[in-house]
C-alpha atoms as a PDB file:
ATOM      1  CA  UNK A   1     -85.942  68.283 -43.847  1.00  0.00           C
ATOM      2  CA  UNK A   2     -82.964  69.297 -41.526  1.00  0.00           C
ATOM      3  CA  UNK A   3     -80.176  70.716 -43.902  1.00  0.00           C
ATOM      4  CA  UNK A   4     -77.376  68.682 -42.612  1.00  0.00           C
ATOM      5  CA  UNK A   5     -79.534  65.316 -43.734  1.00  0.00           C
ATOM      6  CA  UNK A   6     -80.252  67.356 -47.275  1.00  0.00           C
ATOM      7  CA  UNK A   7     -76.924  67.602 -47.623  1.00  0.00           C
ATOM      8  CA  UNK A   8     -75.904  63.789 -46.646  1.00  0.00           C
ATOM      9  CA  UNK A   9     -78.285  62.567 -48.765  1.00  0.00           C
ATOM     10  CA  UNK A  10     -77.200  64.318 -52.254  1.00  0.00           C
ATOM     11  CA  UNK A  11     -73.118  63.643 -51.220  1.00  0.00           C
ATOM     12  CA  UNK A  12     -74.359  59.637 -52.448  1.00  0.00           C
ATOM     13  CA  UNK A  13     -74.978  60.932 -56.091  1.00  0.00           C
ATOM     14  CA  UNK A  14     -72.057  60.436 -57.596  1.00  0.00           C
ATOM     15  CA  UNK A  15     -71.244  61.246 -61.079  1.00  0.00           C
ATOM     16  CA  UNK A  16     -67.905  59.598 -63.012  1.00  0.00           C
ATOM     17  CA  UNK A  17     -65.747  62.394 -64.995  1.00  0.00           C
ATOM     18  CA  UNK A  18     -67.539  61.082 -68.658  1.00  0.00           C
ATOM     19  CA  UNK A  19     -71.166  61.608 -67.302  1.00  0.00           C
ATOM     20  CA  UNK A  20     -69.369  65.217 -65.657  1.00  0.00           C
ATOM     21  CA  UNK A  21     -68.433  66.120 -68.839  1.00  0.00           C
ATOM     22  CA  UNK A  22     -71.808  65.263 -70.969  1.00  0.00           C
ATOM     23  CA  UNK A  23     -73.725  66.754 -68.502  1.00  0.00           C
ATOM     24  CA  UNK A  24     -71.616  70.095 -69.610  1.00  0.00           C
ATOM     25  CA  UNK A  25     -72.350  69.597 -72.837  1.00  0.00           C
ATOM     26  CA  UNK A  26     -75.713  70.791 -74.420  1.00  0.00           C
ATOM     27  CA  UNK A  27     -74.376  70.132 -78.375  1.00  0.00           C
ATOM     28  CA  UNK A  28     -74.529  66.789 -77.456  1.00  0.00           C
ATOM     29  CA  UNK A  29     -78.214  66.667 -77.119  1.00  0.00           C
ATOM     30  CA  UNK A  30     -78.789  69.657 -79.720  1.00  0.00           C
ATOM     31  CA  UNK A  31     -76.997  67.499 -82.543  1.00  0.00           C
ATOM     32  CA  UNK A  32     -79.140  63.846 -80.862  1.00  0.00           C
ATOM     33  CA  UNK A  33     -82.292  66.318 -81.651  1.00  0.00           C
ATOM     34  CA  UNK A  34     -81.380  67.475 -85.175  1.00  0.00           C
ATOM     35  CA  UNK A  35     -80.502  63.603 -85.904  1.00  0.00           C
ATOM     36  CA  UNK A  36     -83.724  62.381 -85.118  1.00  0.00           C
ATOM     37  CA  UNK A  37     -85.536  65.441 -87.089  1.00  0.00           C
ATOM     38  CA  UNK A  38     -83.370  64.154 -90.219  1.00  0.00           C
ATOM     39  CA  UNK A  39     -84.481  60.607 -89.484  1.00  0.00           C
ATOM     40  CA  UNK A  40     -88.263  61.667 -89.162  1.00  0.00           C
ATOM     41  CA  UNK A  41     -87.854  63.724 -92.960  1.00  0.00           C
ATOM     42  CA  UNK A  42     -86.312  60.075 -94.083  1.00  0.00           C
ATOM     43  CA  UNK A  43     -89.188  57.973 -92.657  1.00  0.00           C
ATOM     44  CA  UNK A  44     -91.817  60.685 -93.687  1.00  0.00           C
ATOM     45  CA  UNK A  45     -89.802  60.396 -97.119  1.00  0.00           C
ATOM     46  CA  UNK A  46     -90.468  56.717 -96.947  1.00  0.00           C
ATOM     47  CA  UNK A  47     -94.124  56.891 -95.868  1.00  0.00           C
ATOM     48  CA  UNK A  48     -95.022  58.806 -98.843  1.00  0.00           C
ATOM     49  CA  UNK A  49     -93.937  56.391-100.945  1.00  0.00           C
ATOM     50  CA  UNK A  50     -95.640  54.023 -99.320  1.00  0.00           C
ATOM     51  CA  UNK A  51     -98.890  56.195 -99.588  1.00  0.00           C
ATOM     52  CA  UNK A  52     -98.112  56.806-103.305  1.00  0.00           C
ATOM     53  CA  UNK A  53     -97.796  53.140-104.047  1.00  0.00           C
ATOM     54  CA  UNK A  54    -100.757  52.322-102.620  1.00  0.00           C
ATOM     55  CA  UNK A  55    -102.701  54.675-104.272  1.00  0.00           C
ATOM     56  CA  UNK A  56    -101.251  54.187-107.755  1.00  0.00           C
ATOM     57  CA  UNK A  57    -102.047  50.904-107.674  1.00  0.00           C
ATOM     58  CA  UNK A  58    -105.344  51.098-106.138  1.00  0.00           C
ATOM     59  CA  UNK A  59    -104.467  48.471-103.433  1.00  0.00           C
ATOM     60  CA  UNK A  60    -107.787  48.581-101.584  1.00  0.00           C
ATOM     61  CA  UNK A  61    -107.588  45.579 -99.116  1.00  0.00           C
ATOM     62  CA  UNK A  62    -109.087  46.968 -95.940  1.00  0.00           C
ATOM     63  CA  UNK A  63    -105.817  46.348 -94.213  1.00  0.00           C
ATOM     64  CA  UNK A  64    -104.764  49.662 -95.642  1.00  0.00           C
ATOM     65  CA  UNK A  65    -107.417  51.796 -94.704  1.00  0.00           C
ATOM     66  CA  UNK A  66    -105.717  53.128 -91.405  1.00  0.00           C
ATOM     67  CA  UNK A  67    -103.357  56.202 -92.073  1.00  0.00           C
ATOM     68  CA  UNK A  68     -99.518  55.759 -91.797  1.00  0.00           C
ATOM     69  CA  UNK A  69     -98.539  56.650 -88.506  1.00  0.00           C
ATOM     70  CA  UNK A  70     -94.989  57.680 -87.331  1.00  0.00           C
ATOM     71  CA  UNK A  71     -94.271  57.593 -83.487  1.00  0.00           C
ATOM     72  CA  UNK A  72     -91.189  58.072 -81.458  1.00  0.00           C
ATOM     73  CA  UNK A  73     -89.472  57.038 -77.719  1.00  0.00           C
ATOM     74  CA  UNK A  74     -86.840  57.365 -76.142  1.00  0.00           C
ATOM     75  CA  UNK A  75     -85.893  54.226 -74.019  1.00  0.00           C
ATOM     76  CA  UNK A  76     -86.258  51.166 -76.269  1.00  0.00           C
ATOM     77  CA  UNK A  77     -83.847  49.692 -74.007  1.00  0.00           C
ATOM     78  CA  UNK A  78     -82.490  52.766 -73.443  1.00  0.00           C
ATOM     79  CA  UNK A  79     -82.128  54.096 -76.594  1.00  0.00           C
ATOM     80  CA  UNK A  80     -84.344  56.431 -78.621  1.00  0.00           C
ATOM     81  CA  UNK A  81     -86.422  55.293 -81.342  1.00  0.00           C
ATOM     82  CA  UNK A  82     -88.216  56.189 -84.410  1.00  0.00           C
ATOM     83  CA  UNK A  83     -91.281  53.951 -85.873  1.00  0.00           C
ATOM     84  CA  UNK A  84     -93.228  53.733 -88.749  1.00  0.00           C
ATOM     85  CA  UNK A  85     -96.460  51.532 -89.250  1.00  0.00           C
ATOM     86  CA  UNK A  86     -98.446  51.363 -92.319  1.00  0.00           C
ATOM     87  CA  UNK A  87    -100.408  49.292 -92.903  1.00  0.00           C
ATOM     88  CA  UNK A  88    -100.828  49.016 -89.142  1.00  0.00           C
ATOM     89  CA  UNK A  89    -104.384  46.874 -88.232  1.00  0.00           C
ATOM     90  CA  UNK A  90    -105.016  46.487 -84.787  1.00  0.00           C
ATOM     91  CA  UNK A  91    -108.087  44.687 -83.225  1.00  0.00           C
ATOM     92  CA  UNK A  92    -108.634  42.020 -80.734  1.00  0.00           C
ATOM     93  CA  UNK A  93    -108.859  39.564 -82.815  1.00  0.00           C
ATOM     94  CA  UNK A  94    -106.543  40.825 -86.204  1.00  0.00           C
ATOM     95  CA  UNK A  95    -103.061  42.093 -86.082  1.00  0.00           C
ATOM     96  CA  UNK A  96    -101.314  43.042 -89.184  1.00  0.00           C
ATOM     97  CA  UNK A  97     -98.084  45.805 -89.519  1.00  0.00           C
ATOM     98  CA  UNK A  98     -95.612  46.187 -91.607  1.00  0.00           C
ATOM     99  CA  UNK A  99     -92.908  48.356 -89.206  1.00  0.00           C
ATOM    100  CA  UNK A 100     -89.966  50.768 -90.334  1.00  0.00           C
ATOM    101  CA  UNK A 101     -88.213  51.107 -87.951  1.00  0.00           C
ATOM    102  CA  UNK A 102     -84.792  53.819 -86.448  1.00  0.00           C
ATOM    103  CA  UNK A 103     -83.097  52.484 -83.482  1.00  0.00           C
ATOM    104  CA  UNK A 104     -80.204  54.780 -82.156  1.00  0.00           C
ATOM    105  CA  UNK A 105     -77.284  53.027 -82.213  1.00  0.00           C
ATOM    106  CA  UNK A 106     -78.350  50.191 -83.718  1.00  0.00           C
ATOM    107  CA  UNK A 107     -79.729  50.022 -87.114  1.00  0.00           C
ATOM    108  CA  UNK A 108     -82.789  50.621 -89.501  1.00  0.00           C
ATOM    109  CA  UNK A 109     -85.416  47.533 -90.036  1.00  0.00           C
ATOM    110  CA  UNK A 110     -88.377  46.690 -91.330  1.00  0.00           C
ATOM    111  CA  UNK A 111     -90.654  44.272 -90.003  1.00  0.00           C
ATOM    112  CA  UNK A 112     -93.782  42.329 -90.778  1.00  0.00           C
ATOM    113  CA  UNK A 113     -95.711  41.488 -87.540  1.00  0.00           C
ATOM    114  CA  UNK A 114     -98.809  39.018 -87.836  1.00  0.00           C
ATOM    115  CA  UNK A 115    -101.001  38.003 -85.167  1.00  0.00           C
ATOM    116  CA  UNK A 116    -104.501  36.282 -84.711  1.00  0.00           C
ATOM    117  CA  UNK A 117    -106.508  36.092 -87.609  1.00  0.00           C
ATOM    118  CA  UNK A 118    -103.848  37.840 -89.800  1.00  0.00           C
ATOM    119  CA  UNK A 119    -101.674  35.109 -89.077  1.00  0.00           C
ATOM    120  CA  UNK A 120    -104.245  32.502 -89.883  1.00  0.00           C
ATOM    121  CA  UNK A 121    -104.800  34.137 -93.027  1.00  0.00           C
ATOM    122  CA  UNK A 122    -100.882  34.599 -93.953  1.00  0.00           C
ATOM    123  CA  UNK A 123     -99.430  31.911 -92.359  1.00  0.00           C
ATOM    124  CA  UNK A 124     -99.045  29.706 -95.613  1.00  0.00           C
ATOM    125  CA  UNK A 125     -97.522  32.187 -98.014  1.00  0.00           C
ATOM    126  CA  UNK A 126     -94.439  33.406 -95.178  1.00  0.00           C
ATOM    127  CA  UNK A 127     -94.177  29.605 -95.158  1.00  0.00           C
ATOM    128  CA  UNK A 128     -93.745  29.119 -98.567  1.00  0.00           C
ATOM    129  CA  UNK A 129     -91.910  32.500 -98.930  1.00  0.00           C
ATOM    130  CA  UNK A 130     -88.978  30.673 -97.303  1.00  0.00           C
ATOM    131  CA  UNK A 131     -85.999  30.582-100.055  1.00  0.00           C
ATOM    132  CA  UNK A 132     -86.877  34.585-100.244  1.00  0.00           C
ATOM    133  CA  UNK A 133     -86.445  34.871 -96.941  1.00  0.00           C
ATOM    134  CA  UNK A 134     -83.024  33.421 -95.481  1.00  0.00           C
ATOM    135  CA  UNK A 135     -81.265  36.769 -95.283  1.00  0.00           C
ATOM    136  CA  UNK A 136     -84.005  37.652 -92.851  1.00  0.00           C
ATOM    137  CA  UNK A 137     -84.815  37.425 -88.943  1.00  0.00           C
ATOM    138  CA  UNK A 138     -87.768  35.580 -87.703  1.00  0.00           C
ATOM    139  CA  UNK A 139     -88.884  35.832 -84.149  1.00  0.00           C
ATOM    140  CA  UNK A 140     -88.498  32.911 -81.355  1.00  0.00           C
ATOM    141  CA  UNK A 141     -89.926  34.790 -78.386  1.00  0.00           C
ATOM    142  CA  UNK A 142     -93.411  34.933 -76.837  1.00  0.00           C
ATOM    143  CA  UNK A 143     -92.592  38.711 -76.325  1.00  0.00           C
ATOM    144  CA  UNK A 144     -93.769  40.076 -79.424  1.00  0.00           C
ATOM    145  CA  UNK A 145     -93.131  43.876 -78.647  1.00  0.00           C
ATOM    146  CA  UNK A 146     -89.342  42.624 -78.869  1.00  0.00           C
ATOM    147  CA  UNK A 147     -87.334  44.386 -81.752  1.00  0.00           C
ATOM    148  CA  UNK A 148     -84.088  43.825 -80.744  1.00  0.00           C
ATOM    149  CA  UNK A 149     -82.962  41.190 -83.333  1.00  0.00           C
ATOM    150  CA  UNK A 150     -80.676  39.873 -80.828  1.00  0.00           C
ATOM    151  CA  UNK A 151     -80.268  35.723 -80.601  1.00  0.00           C
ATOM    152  CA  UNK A 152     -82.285  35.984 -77.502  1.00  0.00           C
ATOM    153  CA  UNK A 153     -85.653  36.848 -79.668  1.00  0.00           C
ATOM    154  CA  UNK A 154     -84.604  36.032 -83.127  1.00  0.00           C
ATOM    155  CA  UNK A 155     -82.945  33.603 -85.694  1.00  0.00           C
ATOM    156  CA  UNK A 156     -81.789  33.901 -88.820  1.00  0.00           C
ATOM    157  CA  UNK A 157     -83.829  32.389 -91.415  1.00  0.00           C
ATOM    158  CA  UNK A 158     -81.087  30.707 -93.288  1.00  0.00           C
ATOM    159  CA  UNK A 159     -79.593  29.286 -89.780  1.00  0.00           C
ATOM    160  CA  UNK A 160     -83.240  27.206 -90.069  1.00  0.00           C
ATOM    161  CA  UNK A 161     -84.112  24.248 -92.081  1.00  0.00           C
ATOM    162  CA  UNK A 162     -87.285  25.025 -93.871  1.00  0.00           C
ATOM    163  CA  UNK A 163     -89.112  22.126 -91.105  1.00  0.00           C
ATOM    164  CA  UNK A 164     -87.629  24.039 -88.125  1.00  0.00           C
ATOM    165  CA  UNK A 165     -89.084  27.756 -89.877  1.00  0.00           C
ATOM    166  CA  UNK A 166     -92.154  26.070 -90.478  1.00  0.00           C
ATOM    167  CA  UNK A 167     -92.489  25.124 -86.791  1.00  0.00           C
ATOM    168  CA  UNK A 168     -91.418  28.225 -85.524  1.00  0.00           C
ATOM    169  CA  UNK A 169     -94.125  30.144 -87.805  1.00  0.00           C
ATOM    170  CA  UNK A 170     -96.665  27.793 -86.435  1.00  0.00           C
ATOM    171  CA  UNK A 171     -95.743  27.540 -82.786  1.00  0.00           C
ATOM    172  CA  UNK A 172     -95.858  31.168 -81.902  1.00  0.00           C
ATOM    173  CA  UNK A 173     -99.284  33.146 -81.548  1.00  0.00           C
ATOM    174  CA  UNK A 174     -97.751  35.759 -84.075  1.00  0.00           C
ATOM    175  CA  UNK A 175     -95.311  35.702 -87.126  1.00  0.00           C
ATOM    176  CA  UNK A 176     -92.566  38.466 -87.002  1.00  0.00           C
ATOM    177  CA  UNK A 177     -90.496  38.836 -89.910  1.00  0.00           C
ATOM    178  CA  UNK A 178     -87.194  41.089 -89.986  1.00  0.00           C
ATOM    179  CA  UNK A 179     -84.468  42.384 -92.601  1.00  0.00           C
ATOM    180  CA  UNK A 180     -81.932  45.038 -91.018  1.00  0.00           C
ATOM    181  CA  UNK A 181     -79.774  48.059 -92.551  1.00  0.00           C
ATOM    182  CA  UNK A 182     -76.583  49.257 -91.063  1.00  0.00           C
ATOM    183  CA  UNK A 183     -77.061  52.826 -89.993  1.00  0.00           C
ATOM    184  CA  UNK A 184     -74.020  53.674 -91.846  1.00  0.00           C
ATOM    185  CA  UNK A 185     -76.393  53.136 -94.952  1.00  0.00           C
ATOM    186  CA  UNK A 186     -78.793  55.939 -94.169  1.00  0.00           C
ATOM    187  CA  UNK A 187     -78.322  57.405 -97.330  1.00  0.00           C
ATOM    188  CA  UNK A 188     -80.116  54.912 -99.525  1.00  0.00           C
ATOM    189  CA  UNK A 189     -82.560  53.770 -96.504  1.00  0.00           C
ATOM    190  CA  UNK A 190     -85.076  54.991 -98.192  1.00  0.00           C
ATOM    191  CA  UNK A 191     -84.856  52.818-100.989  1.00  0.00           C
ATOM    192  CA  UNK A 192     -84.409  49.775 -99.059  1.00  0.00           C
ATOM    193  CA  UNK A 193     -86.618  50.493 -96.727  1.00  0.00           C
ATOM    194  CA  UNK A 194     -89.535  50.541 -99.564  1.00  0.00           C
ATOM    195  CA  UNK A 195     -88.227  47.457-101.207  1.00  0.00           C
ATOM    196  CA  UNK A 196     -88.522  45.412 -98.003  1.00  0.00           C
ATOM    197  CA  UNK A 197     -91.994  46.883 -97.226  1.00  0.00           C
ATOM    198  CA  UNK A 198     -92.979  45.823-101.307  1.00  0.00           C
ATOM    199  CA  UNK A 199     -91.329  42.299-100.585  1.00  0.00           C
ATOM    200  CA  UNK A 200     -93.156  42.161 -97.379  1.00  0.00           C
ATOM    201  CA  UNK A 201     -96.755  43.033 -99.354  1.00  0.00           C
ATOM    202  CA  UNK A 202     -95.911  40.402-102.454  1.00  0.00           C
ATOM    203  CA  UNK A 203     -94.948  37.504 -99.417  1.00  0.00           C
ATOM    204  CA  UNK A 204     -98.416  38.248 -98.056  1.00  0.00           C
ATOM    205  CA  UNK A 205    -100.107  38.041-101.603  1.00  0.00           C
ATOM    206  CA  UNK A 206    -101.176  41.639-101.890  1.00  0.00           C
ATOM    207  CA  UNK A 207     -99.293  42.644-104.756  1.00  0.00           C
ATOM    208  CA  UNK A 208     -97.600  40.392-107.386  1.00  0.00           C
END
Protein backbone atom coordinates (compact mmCIF):
# COMPACT_ATOMS: atom_id res chain seq x y z
CA UNK A 1 0.00 0.00 0.00
CA UNK A 2 1.30 3.45 -1.29
CA UNK A 3 2.59 5.38 1.88
CA UNK A 4 0.76 8.53 1.29
CA UNK A 5 -2.75 6.33 1.49
CA UNK A 6 -1.05 4.54 4.83
CA UNK A 7 -0.74 7.61 6.13
CA UNK A 8 -4.42 9.07 5.19
CA UNK A 9 -5.90 6.26 6.44
CA UNK A 10 -4.43 6.22 10.22
CA UNK A 11 -4.89 10.46 10.34
CA UNK A 12 -9.02 9.14 10.86
CA UNK A 13 -8.07 7.46 14.26
CA UNK A 14 -8.61 9.86 16.49
CA UNK A 15 -8.09 9.61 20.12
CA UNK A 16 -9.80 12.36 22.79
CA UNK A 17 -7.13 13.72 25.51
CA UNK A 18 -8.81 11.04 28.40
CA UNK A 19 -8.28 7.92 26.11
CA UNK A 20 -4.48 9.91 25.33
CA UNK A 21 -3.84 9.86 28.70
CA UNK A 22 -4.98 6.07 29.71
CA UNK A 23 -3.34 4.85 26.92
CA UNK A 24 -0.05 6.38 28.84
CA UNK A 25 -0.85 4.79 31.67
CA UNK A 26 0.10 1.06 32.32
CA UNK A 27 -0.87 1.27 36.43
CA UNK A 28 -4.12 1.56 35.25
CA UNK A 29 -4.32 -1.87 33.87
CA UNK A 30 -1.59 -3.31 36.42
CA UNK A 31 -3.94 -2.28 39.46
CA UNK A 32 -7.49 -3.66 36.97
CA UNK A 33 -5.20 -7.03 37.01
CA UNK A 34 -4.33 -7.21 40.73
CA UNK A 35 -8.22 -6.37 41.38
CA UNK A 36 -9.47 -9.17 39.62
CA UNK A 37 -6.65 -11.62 41.22
CA UNK A 38 -8.14 -10.36 44.73
CA UNK A 39 -11.64 -11.02 43.44
CA UNK A 40 -10.67 -14.62 42.13
CA UNK A 41 -8.95 -15.40 46.03
CA UNK A 42 -12.63 -14.04 47.27
CA UNK A 43 -14.69 -16.28 44.93
CA UNK A 44 -12.16 -19.24 45.37
CA UNK A 45 -12.69 -18.26 49.20
CA UNK A 46 -16.36 -18.65 48.56
CA UNK A 47 -16.20 -21.86 46.51
CA UNK A 48 -14.58 -23.66 49.24
CA UNK A 49 -17.14 -23.08 51.37
CA UNK A 50 -19.41 -24.13 49.15
CA UNK A 51 -17.36 -27.43 48.65
CA UNK A 52 -17.06 -27.77 52.47
CA UNK A 53 -20.77 -27.48 52.99
CA UNK A 54 -21.55 -29.87 50.72
CA UNK A 55 -19.41 -32.32 51.92
CA UNK A 56 -20.16 -31.88 55.63
CA UNK A 57 -23.44 -32.45 55.07
CA UNK A 58 -23.21 -35.18 52.68
CA UNK A 59 -25.56 -33.44 50.14
CA UNK A 60 -25.39 -36.11 47.44
CA UNK A 61 -28.16 -35.06 44.91
CA UNK A 62 -26.54 -35.68 41.55
CA UNK A 63 -26.90 -32.03 40.79
CA UNK A 64 -23.70 -31.60 42.71
CA UNK A 65 -21.57 -33.99 41.22
CA UNK A 66 -19.90 -31.51 38.65
CA UNK A 67 -16.83 -29.60 40.20
CA UNK A 68 -17.13 -25.82 40.99
CA UNK A 69 -15.92 -24.00 38.19
CA UNK A 70 -14.68 -20.33 38.16
CA UNK A 71 -14.41 -18.55 34.69
CA UNK A 72 -13.66 -15.06 33.66
CA UNK A 73 -14.30 -12.30 30.50
CA UNK A 74 -13.76 -9.36 29.77
CA UNK A 75 -16.67 -7.68 27.77
CA UNK A 76 -19.92 -8.50 29.58
CA UNK A 77 -21.12 -5.47 28.00
CA UNK A 78 -17.97 -4.18 28.08
CA UNK A 79 -16.91 -4.79 31.29
CA UNK A 80 -14.83 -7.61 32.78
CA UNK A 81 -16.27 -10.31 34.70
CA UNK A 82 -15.70 -12.94 37.19
CA UNK A 83 -18.15 -16.16 37.54
CA UNK A 84 -18.68 -18.83 39.72
CA UNK A 85 -21.02 -21.94 39.11
CA UNK A 86 -21.52 -24.70 41.46
CA UNK A 87 -23.69 -26.63 41.30
CA UNK A 88 -23.65 -25.96 37.57
CA UNK A 89 -25.80 -29.00 35.52
CA UNK A 90 -25.90 -28.61 32.02
CA UNK A 91 -27.65 -31.02 29.52
CA UNK A 92 -30.10 -30.70 26.78
CA UNK A 93 -32.74 -31.37 28.51
CA UNK A 94 -31.71 -30.17 32.51
CA UNK A 95 -30.33 -26.87 33.48
CA UNK A 96 -29.61 -26.12 37.01
CA UNK A 97 -26.79 -23.27 38.46
CA UNK A 98 -26.52 -21.51 41.19
CA UNK A 99 -24.07 -18.36 39.83
CA UNK A 100 -21.68 -15.99 41.93
CA UNK A 101 -21.08 -13.65 40.18
CA UNK A 102 -18.14 -10.10 39.93
CA UNK A 103 -19.15 -7.57 37.48
CA UNK A 104 -16.66 -4.55 37.21
CA UNK A 105 -18.33 -1.67 37.96
CA UNK A 106 -21.31 -2.97 38.88
CA UNK A 107 -21.83 -5.23 41.72
CA UNK A 108 -21.53 -8.87 43.17
CA UNK A 109 -24.73 -11.37 42.70
CA UNK A 110 -25.78 -14.52 43.03
CA UNK A 111 -28.14 -16.20 40.93
CA UNK A 112 -30.23 -19.31 40.63
CA UNK A 113 -30.84 -20.20 36.92
CA UNK A 114 -33.42 -23.12 36.13
CA UNK A 115 -34.26 -24.41 32.88
CA UNK A 116 -36.04 -27.55 31.31
CA UNK A 117 -36.55 -30.27 33.50
CA UNK A 118 -34.92 -28.44 36.48
CA UNK A 119 -37.51 -26.00 36.20
CA UNK A 120 -40.26 -28.55 36.04
CA UNK A 121 -38.92 -30.06 39.01
CA UNK A 122 -38.43 -26.59 41.05
CA UNK A 123 -40.92 -24.60 39.73
CA UNK A 124 -43.39 -25.03 42.78
CA UNK A 125 -41.09 -24.38 45.70
CA UNK A 126 -39.53 -20.69 43.96
CA UNK A 127 -43.30 -20.23 43.73
CA UNK A 128 -44.08 -20.75 47.07
CA UNK A 129 -40.69 -19.28 48.20
CA UNK A 130 -42.27 -15.91 47.34
CA UNK A 131 -42.52 -13.83 50.81
CA UNK A 132 -38.57 -14.94 51.05
CA UNK A 133 -37.98 -13.61 48.04
CA UNK A 134 -39.20 -9.84 47.51
CA UNK A 135 -35.79 -8.29 48.07
CA UNK A 136 -34.78 -10.27 45.04
CA UNK A 137 -34.68 -9.94 41.05
CA UNK A 138 -36.50 -12.32 38.89
CA UNK A 139 -35.97 -12.40 35.19
CA UNK A 140 -38.62 -11.09 32.41
CA UNK A 141 -36.53 -11.72 29.31
CA UNK A 142 -36.35 -14.63 26.85
CA UNK A 143 -32.52 -13.91 26.88
CA UNK A 144 -31.47 -15.98 29.61
CA UNK A 145 -27.60 -15.36 29.34
CA UNK A 146 -28.75 -11.72 30.54
CA UNK A 147 -27.19 -10.70 34.00
CA UNK A 148 -27.56 -7.28 33.92
CA UNK A 149 -30.38 -6.79 36.51
CA UNK A 150 -31.40 -3.82 34.67
CA UNK A 151 -35.50 -3.14 34.25
CA UNK A 152 -35.03 -4.22 30.73
CA UNK A 153 -34.46 -8.10 31.91
CA UNK A 154 -35.55 -8.02 35.45
CA UNK A 155 -38.14 -7.03 38.19
CA UNK A 156 -38.09 -6.81 41.53
CA UNK A 157 -39.89 -9.42 43.31
CA UNK A 158 -41.64 -7.23 45.76
CA UNK A 159 -42.70 -4.73 42.72
CA UNK A 160 -44.91 -8.19 41.80
CA UNK A 161 -48.06 -9.43 43.25
CA UNK A 162 -47.54 -13.02 44.11
CA UNK A 163 -50.24 -13.83 40.73
CA UNK A 164 -48.02 -11.68 38.45
CA UNK A 165 -44.52 -13.77 39.99
CA UNK A 166 -46.35 -16.79 39.56
CA UNK A 167 -46.97 -16.02 35.87
CA UNK A 168 -43.74 -14.80 35.20
CA UNK A 169 -42.11 -18.14 36.76
CA UNK A 170 -44.41 -20.06 34.55
CA UNK A 171 -44.31 -18.14 31.30
CA UNK A 172 -40.62 -18.20 30.70
CA UNK A 173 -38.73 -21.49 29.54
CA UNK A 174 -36.30 -20.87 32.59
CA UNK A 175 -36.56 -19.39 36.20
CA UNK A 176 -33.71 -16.87 37.07
CA UNK A 177 -33.54 -15.73 40.47
CA UNK A 178 -31.20 -12.71 41.65
CA UNK A 179 -30.06 -10.90 45.03
CA UNK A 180 -27.20 -8.17 44.44
CA UNK A 181 -24.26 -6.70 46.75
CA UNK A 182 -22.84 -3.29 46.33
CA UNK A 183 -19.21 -3.64 45.44
CA UNK A 184 -18.44 -1.29 48.15
CA UNK A 185 -19.32 -4.41 50.40
CA UNK A 186 -16.53 -6.64 49.18
CA UNK A 187 -15.34 -7.16 52.44
CA UNK A 188 -18.07 -9.36 53.84
CA UNK A 189 -19.01 -10.79 50.17
CA UNK A 190 -18.02 -13.74 51.16
CA UNK A 191 -20.43 -14.20 53.73
CA UNK A 192 -23.27 -13.06 51.78
CA UNK A 193 -22.42 -14.56 48.98
CA UNK A 194 -22.71 -18.16 50.86
CA UNK A 195 -25.89 -17.20 52.57
CA UNK A 196 -27.65 -16.47 49.27
CA UNK A 197 -26.22 -19.66 47.65
CA UNK A 198 -27.66 -21.69 51.18
CA UNK A 199 -31.06 -19.72 50.69
CA UNK A 200 -30.97 -20.56 47.10
CA UNK A 201 -30.38 -24.61 48.03
CA UNK A 202 -33.25 -24.53 51.03
CA UNK A 203 -35.84 -22.60 48.18
CA UNK A 204 -35.08 -25.58 45.95
CA UNK A 205 -35.65 -28.18 48.84
CA UNK A 206 -32.13 -29.48 49.09
CA UNK A 207 -31.33 -28.54 52.44
CA UNK A 208 -33.75 -27.54 55.26
Amino acid sequence: MPLIILIMEVSKIHLSSAEMELMQNAEIILTKNRVLEKIRTLLEEVQDQQSGFVKTNHLNNEIFKVSPKISKGEKYLGLPYLILDYPRQSSENNFFFIRTMFWWGNFFSCTLHLANHSKEIFKDRVIQSYPQLKDFYIAISHDQWSHHLEETDYRRIDSLTKGQFQKTCESLGHIKIAGRHSLTEWEIAPVKLLEKWKFFLSVCGLIS
